[in-house]
N, C-alpha and C. Protein backbone atom coordinates (compact mmCIF):
# COMPACT_ATOMS: atom_id res chain seq x y z
N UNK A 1 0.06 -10.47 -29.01
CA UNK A 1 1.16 -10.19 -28.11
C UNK A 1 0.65 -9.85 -26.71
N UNK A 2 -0.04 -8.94 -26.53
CA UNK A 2 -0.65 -8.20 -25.23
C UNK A 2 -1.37 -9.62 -24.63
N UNK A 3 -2.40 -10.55 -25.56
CA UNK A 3 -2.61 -11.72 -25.16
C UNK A 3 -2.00 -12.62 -24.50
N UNK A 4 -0.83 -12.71 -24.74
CA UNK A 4 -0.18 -13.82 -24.56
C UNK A 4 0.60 -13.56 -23.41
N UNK A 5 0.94 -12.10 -22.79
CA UNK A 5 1.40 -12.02 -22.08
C UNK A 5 0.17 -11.89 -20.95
N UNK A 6 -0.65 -11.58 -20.41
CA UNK A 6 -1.58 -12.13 -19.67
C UNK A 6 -1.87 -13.29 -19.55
N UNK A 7 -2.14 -14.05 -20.73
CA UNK A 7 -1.72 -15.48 -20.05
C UNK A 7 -0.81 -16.28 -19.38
N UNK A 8 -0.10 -15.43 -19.74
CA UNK A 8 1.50 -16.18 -19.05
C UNK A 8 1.36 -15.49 -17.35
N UNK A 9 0.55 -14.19 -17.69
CA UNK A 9 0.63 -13.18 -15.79
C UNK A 9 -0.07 -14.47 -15.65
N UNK A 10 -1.09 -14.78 -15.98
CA UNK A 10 -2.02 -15.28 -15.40
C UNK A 10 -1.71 -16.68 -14.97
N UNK A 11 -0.92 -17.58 -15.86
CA UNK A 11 -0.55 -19.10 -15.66
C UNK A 11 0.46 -18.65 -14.04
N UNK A 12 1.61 -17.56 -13.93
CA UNK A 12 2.48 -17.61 -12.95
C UNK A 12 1.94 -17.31 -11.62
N UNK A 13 0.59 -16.39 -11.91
CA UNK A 13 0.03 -15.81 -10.65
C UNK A 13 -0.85 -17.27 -10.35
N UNK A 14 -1.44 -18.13 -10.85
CA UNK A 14 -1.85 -19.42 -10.46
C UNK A 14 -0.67 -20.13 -10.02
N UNK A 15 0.61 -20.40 -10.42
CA UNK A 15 1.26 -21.19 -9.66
C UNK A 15 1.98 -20.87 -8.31
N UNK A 16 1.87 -19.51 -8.27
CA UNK A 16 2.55 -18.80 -7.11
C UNK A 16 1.39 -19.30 -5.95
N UNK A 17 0.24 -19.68 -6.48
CA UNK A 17 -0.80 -19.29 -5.46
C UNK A 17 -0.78 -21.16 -5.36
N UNK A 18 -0.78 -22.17 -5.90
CA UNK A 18 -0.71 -23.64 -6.06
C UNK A 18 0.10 -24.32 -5.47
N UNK A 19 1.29 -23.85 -6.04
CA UNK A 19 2.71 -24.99 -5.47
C UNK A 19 2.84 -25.08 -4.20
N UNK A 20 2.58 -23.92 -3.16
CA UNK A 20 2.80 -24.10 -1.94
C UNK A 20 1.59 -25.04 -1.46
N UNK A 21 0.57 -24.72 -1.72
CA UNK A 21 -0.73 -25.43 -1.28
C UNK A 21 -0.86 -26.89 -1.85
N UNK A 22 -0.27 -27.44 -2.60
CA UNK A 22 -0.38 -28.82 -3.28
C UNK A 22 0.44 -29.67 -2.61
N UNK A 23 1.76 -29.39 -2.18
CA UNK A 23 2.49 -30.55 -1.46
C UNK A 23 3.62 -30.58 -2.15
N UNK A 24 3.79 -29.49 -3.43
CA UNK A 24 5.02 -30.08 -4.14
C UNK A 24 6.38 -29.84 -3.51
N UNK A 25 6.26 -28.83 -2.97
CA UNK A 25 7.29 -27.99 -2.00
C UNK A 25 7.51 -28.65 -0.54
N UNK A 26 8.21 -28.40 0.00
CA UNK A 26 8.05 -28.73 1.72
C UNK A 26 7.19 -27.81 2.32
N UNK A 27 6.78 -28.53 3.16
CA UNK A 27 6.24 -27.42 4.35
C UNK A 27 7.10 -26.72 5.65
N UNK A 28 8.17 -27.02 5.24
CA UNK A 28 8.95 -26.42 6.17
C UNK A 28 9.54 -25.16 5.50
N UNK A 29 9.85 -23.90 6.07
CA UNK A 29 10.27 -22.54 5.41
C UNK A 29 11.37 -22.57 6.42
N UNK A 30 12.64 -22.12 5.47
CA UNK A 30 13.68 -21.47 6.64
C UNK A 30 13.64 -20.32 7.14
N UNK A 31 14.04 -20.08 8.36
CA UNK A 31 13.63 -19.16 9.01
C UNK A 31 14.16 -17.15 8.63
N UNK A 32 15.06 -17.50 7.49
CA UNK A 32 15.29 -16.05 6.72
C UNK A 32 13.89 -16.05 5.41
N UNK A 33 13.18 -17.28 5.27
CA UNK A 33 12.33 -17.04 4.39
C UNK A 33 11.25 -16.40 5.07
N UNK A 34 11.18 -17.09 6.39
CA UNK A 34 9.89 -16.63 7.23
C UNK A 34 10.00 -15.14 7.21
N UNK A 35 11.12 -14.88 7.75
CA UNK A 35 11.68 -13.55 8.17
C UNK A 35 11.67 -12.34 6.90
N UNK A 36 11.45 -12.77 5.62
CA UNK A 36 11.59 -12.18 4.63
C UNK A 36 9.49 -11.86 4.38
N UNK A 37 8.88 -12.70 4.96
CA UNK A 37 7.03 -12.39 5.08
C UNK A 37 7.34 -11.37 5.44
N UNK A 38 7.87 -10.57 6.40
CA UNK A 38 7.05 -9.72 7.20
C UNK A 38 7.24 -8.26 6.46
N UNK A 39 8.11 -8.02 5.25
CA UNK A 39 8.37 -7.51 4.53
C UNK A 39 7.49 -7.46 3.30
N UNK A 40 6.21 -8.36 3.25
CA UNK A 40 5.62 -8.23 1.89
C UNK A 40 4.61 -7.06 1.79
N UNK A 41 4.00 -7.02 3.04
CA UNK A 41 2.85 -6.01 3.02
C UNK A 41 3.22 -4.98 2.33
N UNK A 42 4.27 -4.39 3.33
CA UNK A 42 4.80 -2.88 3.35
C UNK A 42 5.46 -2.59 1.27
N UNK A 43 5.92 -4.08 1.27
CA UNK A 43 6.12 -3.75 -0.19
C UNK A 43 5.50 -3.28 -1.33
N UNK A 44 4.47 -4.09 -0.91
CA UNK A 44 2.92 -3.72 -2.18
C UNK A 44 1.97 -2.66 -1.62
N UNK A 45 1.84 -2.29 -0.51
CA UNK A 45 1.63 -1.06 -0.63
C UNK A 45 2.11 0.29 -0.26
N UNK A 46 3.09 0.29 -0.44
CA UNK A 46 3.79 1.75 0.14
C UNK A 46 3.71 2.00 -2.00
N UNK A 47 4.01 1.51 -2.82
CA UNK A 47 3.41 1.95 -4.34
C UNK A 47 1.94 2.69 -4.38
N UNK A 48 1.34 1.62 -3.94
CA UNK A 48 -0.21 1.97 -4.06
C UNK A 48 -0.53 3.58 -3.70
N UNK A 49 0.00 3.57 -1.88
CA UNK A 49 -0.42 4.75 -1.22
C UNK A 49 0.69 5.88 -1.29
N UNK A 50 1.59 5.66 -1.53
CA UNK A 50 2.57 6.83 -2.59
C UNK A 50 1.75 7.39 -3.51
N UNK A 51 1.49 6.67 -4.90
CA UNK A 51 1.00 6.80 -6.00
C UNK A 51 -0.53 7.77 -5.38
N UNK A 52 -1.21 7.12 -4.67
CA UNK A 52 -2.70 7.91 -4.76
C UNK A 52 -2.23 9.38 -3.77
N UNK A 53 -1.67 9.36 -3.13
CA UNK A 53 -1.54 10.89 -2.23
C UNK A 53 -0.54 11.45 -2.62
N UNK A 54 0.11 11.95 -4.53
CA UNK A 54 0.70 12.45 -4.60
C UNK A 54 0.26 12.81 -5.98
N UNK A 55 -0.59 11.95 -6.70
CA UNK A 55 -1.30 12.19 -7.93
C UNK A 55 -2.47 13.06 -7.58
N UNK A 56 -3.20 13.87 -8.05
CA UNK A 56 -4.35 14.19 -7.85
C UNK A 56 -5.09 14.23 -9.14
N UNK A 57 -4.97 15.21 -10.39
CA UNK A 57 -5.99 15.70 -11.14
C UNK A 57 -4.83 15.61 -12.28
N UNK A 58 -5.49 14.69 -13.57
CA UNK A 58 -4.74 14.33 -14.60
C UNK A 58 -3.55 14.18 -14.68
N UNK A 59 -3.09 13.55 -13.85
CA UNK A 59 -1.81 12.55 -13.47
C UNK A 59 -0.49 13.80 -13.29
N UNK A 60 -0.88 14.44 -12.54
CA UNK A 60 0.18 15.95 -12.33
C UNK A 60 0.16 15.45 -10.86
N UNK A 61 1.62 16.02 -10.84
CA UNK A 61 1.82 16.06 -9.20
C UNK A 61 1.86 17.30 -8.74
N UNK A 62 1.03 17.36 -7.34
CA UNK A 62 0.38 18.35 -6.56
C UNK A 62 1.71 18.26 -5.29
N UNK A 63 2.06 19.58 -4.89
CA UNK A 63 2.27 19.21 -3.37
C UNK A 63 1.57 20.85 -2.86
N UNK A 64 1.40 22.00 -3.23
CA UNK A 64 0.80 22.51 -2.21
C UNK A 64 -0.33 22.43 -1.90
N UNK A 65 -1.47 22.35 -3.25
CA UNK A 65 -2.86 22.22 -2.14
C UNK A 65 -2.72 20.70 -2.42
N UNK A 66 -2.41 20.10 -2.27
CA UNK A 66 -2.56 18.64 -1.85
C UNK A 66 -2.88 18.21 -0.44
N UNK A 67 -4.04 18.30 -0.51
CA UNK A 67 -4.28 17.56 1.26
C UNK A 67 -4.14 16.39 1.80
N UNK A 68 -4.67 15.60 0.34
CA UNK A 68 -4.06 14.01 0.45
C UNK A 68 -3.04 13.95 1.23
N UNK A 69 -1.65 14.30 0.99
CA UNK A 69 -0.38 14.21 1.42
C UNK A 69 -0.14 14.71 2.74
N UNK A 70 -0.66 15.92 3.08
CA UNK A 70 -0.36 16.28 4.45
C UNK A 70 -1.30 15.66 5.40
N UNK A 71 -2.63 14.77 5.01
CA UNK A 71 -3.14 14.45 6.04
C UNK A 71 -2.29 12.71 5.80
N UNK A 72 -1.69 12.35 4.77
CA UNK A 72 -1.38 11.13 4.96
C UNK A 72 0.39 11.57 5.64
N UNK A 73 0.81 12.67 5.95
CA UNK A 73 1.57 12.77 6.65
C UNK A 73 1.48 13.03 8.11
N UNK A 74 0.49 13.25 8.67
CA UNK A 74 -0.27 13.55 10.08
C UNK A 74 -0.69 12.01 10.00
N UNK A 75 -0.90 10.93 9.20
CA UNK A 75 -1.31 10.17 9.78
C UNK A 75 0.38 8.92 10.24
N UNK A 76 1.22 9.23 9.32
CA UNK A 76 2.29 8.37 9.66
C UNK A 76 2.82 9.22 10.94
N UNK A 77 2.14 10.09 11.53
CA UNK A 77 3.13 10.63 12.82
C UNK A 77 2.38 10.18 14.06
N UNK A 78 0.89 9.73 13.38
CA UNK A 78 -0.13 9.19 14.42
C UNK A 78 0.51 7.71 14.52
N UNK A 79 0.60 7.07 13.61
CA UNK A 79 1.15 6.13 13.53
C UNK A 79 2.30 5.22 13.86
N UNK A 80 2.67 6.40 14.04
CA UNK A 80 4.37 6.16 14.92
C UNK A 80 4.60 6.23 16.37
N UNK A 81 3.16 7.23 16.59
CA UNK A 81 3.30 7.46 18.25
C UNK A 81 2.42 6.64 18.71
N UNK A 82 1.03 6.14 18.31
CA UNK A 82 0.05 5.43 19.11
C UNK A 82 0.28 3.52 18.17
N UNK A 83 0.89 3.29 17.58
CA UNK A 83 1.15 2.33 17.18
C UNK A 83 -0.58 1.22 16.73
N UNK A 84 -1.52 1.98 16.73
CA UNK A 84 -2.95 1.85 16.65
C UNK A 84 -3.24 2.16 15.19
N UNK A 85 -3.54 0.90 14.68
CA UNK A 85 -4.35 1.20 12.81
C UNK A 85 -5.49 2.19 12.68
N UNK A 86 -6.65 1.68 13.78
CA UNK A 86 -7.79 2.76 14.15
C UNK A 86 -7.18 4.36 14.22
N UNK A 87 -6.70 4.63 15.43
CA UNK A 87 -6.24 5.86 15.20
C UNK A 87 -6.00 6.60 14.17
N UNK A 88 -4.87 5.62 13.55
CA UNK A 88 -4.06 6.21 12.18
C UNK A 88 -5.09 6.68 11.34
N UNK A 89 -6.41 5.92 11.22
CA UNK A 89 -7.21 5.75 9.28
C UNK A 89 -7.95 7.09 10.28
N UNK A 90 -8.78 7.14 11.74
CA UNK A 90 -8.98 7.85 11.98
C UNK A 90 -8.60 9.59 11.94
N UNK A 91 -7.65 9.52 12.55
CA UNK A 91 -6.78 10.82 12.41
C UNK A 91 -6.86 11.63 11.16
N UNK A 92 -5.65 10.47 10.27
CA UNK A 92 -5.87 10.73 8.90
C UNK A 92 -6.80 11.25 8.05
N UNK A 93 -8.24 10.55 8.03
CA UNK A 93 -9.54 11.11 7.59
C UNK A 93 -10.06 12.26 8.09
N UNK A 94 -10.11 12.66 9.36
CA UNK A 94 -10.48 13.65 9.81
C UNK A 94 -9.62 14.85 9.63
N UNK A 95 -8.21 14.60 9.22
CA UNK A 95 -7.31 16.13 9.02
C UNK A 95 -7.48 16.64 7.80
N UNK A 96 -7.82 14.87 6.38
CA UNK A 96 -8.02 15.36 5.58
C UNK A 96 -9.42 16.13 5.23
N UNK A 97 -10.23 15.49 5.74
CA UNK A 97 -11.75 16.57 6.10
C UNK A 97 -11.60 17.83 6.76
N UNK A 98 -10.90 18.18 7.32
CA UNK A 98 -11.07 19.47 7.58
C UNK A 98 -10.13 20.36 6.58
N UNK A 99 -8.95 19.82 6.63
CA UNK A 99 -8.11 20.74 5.32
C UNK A 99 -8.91 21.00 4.11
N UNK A 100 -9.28 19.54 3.48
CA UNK A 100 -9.99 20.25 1.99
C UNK A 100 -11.87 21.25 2.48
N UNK A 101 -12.03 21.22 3.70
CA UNK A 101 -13.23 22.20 3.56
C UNK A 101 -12.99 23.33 4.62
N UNK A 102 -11.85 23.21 5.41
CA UNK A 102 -11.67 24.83 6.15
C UNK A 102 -10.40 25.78 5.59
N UNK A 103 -10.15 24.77 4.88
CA UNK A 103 -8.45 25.43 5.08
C UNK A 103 -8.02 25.61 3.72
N UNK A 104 -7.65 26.87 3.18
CA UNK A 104 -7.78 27.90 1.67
C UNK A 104 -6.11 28.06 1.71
N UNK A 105 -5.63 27.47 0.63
CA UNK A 105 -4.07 27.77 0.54
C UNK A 105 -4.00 28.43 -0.40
């Protein structure tokens, strides 16, 4: 059972990645499809980076000493004002470096 359903992830995640690239499809996209790309990033990972800065230590959720979270919240405010990726990972890393080694909650 568990088999068979990986093969099947696996046969759909090959054709997702094929059909467009082979010719079977058009190459033309309408322009609400185009418009619907710019939406994929943010989809697949706002899970990811939710999930890791709110989990910490045997799948319990943390929010006061969680530093993860408040420096990944200092970084969406960096993020909003300097509109700069650098900044953001910057910022971010450095608030969380100093919270988990100066700062005793």
């Amino acid at each position: 059972m568990i088999w068979s359903g990986i093969i099947i992830c696996g046969v759909i995640t090959f054709l997702i990645r094929f059909i467009p690239m082979s010719g079977i499809i058009s190459k033309k996209l309408s322009a609400s499809t185009k418009n619907s790309f710019k939406y994929i990033p943010l989809a697949v990972l706002t899970p990811i980076i939710i999930n890791d800065l709110s989990i910490i230590q045997n799948n319990n959720l943390f929010f006061i000493e969680n530093y993860k979270l408040y420096a990944g919240l200092i970084a969406i405010i960096v993020s909003f004002i300097t509109n700069n990726i650098l900044a953001t990972i910057s910022v971010g890393m450095a608030s969380y470096l100093f919270m988990s080694n100066f700062i005793n909650i």
